[in-house]
Protein backbone atom coordinates (compact mmCIF):
# COMPACT_ATOMS: atom_id res chain seq x y z
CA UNK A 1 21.35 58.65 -19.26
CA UNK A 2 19.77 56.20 -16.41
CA UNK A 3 21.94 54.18 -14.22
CA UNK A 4 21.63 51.15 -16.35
CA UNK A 5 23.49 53.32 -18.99
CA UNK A 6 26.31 54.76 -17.06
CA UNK A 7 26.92 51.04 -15.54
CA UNK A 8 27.66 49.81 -18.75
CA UNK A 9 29.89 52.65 -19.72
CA UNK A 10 31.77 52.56 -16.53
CA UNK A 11 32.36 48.53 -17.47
CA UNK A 12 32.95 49.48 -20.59
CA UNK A 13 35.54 52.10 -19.87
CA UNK A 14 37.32 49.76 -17.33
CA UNK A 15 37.31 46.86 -18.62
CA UNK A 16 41.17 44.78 -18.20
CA UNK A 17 42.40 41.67 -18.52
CA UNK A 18 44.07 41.74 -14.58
CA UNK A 19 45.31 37.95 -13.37
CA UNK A 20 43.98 37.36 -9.90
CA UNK A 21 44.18 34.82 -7.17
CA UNK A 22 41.10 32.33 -6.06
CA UNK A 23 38.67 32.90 -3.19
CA UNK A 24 37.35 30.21 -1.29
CA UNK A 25 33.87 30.81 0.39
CA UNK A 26 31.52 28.40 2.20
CA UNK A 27 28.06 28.35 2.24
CA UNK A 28 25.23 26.09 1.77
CA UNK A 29 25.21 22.21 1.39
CA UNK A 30 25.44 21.76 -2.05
CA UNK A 31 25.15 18.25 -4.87
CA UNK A 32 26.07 18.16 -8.60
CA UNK A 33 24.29 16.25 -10.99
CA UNK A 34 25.61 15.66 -14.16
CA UNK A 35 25.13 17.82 -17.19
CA UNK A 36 21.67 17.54 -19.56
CA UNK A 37 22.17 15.79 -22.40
CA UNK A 38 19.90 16.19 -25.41
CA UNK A 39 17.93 13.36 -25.01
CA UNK A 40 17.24 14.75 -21.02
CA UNK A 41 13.54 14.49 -20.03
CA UNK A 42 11.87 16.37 -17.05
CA UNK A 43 10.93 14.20 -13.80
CA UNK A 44 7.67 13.74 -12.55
CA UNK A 45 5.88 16.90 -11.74
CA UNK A 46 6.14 18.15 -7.93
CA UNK A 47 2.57 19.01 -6.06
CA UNK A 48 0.82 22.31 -7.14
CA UNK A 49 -0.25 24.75 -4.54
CA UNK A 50 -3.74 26.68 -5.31
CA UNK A 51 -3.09 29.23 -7.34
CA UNK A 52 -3.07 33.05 -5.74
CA UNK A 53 -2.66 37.06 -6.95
CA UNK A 54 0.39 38.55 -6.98
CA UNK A 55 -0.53 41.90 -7.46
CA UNK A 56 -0.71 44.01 -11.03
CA UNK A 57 0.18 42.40 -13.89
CA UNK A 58 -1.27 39.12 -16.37
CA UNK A 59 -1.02 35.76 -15.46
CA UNK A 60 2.24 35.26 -17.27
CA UNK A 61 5.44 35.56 -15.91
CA UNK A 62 6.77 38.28 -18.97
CA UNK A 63 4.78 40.81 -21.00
CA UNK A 64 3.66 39.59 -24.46
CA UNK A 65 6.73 38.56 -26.99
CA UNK A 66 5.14 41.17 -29.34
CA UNK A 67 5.79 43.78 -26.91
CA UNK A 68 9.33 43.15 -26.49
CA UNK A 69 11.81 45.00 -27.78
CA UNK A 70 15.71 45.40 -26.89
CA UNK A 71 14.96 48.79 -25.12
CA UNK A 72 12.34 46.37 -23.03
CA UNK A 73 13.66 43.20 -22.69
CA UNK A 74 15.10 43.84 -19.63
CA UNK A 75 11.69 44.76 -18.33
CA UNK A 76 10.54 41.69 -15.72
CA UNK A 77 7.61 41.50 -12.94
CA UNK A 78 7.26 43.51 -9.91
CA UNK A 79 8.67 42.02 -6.43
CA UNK A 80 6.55 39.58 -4.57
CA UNK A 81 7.59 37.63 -0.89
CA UNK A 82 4.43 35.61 -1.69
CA UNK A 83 4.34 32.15 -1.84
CA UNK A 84 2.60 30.63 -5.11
CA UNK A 85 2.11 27.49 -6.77
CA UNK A 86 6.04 27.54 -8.04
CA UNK A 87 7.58 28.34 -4.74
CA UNK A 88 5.41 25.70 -3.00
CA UNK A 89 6.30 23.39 -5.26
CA UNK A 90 10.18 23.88 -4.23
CA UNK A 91 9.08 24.06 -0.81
CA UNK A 92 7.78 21.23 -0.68
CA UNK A 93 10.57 19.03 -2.70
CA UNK A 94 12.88 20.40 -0.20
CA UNK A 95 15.42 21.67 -2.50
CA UNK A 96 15.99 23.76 -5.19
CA UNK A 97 17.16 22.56 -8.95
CA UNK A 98 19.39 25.23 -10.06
CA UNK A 99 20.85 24.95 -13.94
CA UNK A 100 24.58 26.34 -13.91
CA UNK A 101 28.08 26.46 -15.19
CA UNK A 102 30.88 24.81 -13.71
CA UNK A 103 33.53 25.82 -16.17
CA UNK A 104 33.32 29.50 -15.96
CA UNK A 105 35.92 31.30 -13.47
CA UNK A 106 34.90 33.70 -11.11
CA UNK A 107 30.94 32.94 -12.33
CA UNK A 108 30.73 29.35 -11.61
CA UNK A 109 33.84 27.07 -11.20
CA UNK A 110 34.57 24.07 -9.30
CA UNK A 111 37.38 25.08 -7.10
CA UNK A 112 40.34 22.60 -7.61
CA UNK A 113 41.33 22.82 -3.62
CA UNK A 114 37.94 22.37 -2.16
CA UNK A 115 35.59 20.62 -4.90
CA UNK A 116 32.84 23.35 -4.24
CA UNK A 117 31.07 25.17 -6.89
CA UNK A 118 32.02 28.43 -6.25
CA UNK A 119 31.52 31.97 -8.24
CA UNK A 120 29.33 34.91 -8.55
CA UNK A 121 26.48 33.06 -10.11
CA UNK A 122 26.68 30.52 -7.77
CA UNK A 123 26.50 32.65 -4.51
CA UNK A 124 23.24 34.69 -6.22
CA UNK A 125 21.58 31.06 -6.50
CA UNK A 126 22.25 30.01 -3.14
CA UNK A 127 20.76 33.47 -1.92
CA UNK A 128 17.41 32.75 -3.58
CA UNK A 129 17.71 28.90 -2.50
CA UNK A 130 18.00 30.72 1.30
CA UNK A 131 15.30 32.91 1.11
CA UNK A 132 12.67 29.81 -0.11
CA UNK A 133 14.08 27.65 1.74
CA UNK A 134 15.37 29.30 4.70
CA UNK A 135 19.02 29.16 6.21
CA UNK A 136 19.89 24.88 5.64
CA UNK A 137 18.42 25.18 2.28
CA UNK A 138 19.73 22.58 -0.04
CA UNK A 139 20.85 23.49 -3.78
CA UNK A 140 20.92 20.80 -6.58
CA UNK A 141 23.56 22.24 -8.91
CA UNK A 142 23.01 20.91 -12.32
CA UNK A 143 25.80 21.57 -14.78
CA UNK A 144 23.89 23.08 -18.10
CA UNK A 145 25.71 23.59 -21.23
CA UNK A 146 24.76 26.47 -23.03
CA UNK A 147 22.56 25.54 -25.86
CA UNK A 148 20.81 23.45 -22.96
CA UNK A 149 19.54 26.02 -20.87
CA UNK A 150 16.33 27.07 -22.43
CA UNK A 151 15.38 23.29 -22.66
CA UNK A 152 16.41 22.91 -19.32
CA UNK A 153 14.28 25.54 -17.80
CA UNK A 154 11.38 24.55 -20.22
CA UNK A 155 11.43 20.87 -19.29
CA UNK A 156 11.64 21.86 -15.71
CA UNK A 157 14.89 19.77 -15.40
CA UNK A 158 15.37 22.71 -13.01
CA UNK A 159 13.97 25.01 -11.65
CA UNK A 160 15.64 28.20 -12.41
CA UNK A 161 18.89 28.76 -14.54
CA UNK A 162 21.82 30.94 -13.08
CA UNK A 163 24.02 31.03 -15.44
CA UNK A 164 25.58 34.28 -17.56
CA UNK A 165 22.47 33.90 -19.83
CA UNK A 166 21.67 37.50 -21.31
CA UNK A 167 18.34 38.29 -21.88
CA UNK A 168 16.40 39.60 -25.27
CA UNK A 169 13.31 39.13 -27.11
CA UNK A 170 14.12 35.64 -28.56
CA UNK A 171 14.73 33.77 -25.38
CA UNK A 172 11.51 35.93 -23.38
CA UNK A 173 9.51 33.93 -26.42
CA UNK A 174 10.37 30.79 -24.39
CA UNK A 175 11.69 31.47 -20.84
CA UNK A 176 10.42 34.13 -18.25
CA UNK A 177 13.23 36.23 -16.87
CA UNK A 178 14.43 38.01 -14.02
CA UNK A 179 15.15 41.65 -13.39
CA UNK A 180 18.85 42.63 -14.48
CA UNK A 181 21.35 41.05 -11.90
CA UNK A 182 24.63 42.45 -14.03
CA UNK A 183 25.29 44.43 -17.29
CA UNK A 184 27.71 43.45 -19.69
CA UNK A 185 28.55 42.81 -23.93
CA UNK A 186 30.02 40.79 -26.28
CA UNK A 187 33.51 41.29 -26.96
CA UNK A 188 36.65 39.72 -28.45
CA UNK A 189 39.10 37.53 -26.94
CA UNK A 190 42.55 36.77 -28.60
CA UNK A 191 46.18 36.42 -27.98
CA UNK A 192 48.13 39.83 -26.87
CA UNK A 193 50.22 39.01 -29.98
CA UNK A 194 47.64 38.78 -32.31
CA UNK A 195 46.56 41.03 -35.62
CA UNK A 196 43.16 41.26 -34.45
CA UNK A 197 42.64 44.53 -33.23
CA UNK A 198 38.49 44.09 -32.25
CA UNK A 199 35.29 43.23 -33.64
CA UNK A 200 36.03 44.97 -37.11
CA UNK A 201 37.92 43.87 -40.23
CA UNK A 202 40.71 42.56 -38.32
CA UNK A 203 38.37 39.26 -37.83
CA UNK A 204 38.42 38.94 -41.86
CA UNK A 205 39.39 35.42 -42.93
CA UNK A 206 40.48 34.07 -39.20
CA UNK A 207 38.65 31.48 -37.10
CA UNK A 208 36.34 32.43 -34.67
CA UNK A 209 34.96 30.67 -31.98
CA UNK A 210 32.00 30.91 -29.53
CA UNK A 211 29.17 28.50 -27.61
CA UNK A 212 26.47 27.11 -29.45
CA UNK A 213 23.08 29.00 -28.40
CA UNK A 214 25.21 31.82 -27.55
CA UNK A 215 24.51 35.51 -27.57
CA UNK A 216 28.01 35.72 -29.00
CA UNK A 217 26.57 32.82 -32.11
CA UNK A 218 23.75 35.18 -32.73
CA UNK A 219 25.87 38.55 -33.21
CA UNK A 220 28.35 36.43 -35.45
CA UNK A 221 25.32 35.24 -37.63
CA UNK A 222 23.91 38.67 -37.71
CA UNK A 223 26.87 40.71 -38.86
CA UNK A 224 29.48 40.84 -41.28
CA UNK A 225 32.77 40.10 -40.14
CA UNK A 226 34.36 38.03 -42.65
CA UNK A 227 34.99 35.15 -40.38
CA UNK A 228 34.68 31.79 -40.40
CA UNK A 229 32.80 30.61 -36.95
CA UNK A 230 33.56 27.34 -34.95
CA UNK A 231 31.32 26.82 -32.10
CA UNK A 232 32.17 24.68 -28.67
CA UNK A 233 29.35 23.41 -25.94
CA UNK A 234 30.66 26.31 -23.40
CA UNK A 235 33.01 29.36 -23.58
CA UNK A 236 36.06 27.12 -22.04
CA UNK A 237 36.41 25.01 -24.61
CA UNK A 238 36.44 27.93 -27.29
CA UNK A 239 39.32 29.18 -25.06
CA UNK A 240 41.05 25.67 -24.91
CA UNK A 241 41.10 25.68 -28.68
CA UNK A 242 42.50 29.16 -28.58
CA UNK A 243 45.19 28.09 -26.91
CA UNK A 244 45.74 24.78 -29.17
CA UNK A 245 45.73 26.87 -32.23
CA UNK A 246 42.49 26.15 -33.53
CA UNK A 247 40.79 28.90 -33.20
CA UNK A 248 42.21 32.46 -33.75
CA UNK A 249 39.82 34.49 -31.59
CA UNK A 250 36.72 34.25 -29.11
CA UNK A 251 33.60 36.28 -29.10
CA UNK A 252 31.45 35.93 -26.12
CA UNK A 253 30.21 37.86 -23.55
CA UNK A 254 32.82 41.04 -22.16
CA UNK A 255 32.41 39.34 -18.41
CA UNK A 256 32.91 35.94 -19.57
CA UNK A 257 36.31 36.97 -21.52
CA UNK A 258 37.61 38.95 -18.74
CA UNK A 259 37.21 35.98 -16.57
CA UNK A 260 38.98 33.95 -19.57
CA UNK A 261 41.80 36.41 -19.98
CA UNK A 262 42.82 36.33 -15.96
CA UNK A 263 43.01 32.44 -16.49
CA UNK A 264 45.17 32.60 -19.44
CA UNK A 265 47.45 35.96 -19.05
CA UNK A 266 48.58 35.52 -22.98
CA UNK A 267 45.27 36.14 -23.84
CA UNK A 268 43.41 39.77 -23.85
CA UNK A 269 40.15 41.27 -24.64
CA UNK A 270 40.50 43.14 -28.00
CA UNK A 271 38.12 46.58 -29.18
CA UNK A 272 35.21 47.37 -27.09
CA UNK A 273 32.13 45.99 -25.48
CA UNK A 274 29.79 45.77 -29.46
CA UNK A 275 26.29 45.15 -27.68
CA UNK A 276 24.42 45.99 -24.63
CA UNK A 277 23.48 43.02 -22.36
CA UNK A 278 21.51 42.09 -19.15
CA UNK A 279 22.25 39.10 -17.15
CA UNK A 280 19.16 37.37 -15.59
CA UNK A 281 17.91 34.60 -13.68
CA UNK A 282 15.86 32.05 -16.44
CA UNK A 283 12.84 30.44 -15.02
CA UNK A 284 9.45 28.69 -16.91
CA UNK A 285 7.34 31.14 -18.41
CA UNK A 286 4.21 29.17 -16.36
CA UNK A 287 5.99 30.43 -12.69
CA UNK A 288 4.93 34.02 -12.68
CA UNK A 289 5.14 34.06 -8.75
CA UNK A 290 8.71 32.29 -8.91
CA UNK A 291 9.87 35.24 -11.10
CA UNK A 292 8.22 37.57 -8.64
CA UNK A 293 10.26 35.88 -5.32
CA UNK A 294 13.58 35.86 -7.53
CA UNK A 295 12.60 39.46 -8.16
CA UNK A 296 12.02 40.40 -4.53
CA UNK A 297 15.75 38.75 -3.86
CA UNK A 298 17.60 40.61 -6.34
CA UNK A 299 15.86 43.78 -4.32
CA UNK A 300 17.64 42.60 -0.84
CA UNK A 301 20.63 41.72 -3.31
CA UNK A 302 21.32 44.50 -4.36
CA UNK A 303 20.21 47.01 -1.26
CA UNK A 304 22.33 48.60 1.41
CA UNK A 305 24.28 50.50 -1.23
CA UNK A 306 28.38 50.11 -0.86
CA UNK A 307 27.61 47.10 1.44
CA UNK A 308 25.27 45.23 -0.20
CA UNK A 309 25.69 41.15 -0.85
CA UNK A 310 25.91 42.34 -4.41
CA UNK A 311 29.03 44.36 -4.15
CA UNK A 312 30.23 42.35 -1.96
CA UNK A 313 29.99 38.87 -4.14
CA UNK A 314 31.29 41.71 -7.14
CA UNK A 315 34.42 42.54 -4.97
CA UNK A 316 35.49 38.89 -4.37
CA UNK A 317 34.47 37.54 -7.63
CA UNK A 318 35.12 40.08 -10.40
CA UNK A 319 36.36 43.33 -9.37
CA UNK A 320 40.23 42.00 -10.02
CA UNK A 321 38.89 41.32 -13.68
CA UNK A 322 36.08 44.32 -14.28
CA UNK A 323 37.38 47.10 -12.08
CA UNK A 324 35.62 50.36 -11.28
CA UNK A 325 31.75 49.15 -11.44
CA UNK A 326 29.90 51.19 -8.82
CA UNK A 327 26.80 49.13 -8.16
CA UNK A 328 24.24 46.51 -9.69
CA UNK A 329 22.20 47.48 -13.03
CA UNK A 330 18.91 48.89 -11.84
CA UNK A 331 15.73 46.47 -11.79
CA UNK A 332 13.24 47.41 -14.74
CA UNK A 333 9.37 46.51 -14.19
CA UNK A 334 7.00 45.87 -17.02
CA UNK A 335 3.96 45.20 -15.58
């Protein structure tokens, strides 16, 4: 079994619904804009550079859709510090458009003391906004519901989406993705007093609820459960009408419900992890060298072992929630 594997059934083994505190952490200057709407429409087009190599590979920023399958879709472009048409582009708006949540704890939250966005998504995006744009860089946080991100991404409302968004062969058909930044699955979220034992029969006849566009949607529309399914924008407001008595149980991702469970402690994550998913960083299929420099990021990310910026954003953001992972999912290369 690779690393990949073993990550997942180390989170998988550990996962616990444990209430923690908040951390706090500065960093870069930061702006909000307000969430897309359907009706959103992409700005005016920033300059393009002239276009360069970027070593093996096609022109594309993912391997043809045909190839894909879910033992590949995790497969993204090799590492590249080069500076193409994409990154220019950024470079030379100043700033860099990043689509993310706001309502998701420990991933990305506003923190009620400070107003920041704060979270583990949040710090990877300000990483890559450093290493573009260099130590001042300045991130445009634009709150993305999640049926909005591929549109988002497509329209180039922004320029990259950080956001819990799993990838697999229906969303590669339409956004270019990152290597694996974190491993997790869908799972089931429900009161500690409740029936509903996991993602099995227990689910017959009871309400279900999860975000439109959702990995979590998809699963429920693909198997039989026996459940009638409500969905909500984002995962919050599936857990709000949890706790209003509208909704008997969540499915979304295992991550995502941990995080959930520590802000409600009546609440706990039922059964086992039932998929295998990769978190990645979303970008438009026609920025192959963007994908390449997010790439080459998630490298210096996760490096240095023990004291890497990834386990050290995992031990402030999720290891009260998801004890006991030992390191980052290892980066798969398709080209």
């Amino acid at each position: 079994m690779g690393k990949r594997g073993r990550g997942l059934r180390n989170l998988r083994a550990v996962l616990a619904p444990v209430v923690a505190g908040m951390a706090v952490m500065a960093a870069t200057a930061t702006v909000l804009v307000p969430a897309l709407g359907h009706g959103a429409h992409p700005g005016p087009p920033g300059p393009v550079a002239t276009h360069r190599a970027y070593g093996p590979g096609t022109p594309h920023a993912t391997p043809a859709a045909a190839r894909c399958t879910p033992g590949t879709a995790a497969q993204s472009l090799r590492p590249s510090p080069d500076d193409g048409p994409a990154v220019e582009r950024i470079k030379q708006k100043g700033q860099l458009v990043v689509g993310v949540d706001q309502n998701t704890y420990r991933w990305g939250y506003r923190d009620r003391d400070t107003g920041r966005l704060e979270g583990f998504d949040i710090d990877l995006a300000r990483a890559i906004a450093r290493d573009i744009l260099g130590p001042d860089a300045k991130v445009v946080f634009q709150a993305v519901p999640t049926n909005q991100r591929i549109p988002a991404v497509r329209q180039r409302t922004v320029d990259m989406v950080v956001r819990t968004m799993t990838i697999n062969c229906a969303r590669k058909e339409q956004v270019a993705f990152s290597t694996a930044y974190f491993q997790a699955g869908q799972q089931v979220l429900a009161p500690k007093e409740s029936p509903i034992t996991a993602f099995d029969d227990s689910l017959r006849g009871r309400r279900v609820c999860t975000a439109a566009g959702s990995t979590g949607e998809a699963e429920l529309a693909r198997r039989d459960h026996g459940a009638r399914v409500l969905t909500a924008p984002n995962q919050l407001d599936c857990l709000v009408r949890l706790q209003l008595g509208e909704a008997d149980a969540v499915v979304t991702d295992s991550a995502l419900a941990a995080a959930q469970a520590a802000q409600d402690p009546t609440v706990e994550l039922k059964g086992r992890p039932f998929t295998d998913e990769s978190y990645g960083v979303a970008m438009n299929k026609d920025d192959p060298d963007l994908v390449r420099r997010v790439n080459k990021v998630l490298d210096d990310y996760r490096g240095g072992g023990d004291g890497s910026p990834w386990m050290r954003a995992y031990r402030k953001w999720l290891q009260a929630d998801l004890p006991g992972i030992s390191g980052p999912p290892a980066p798969e290369y398709g080209d």
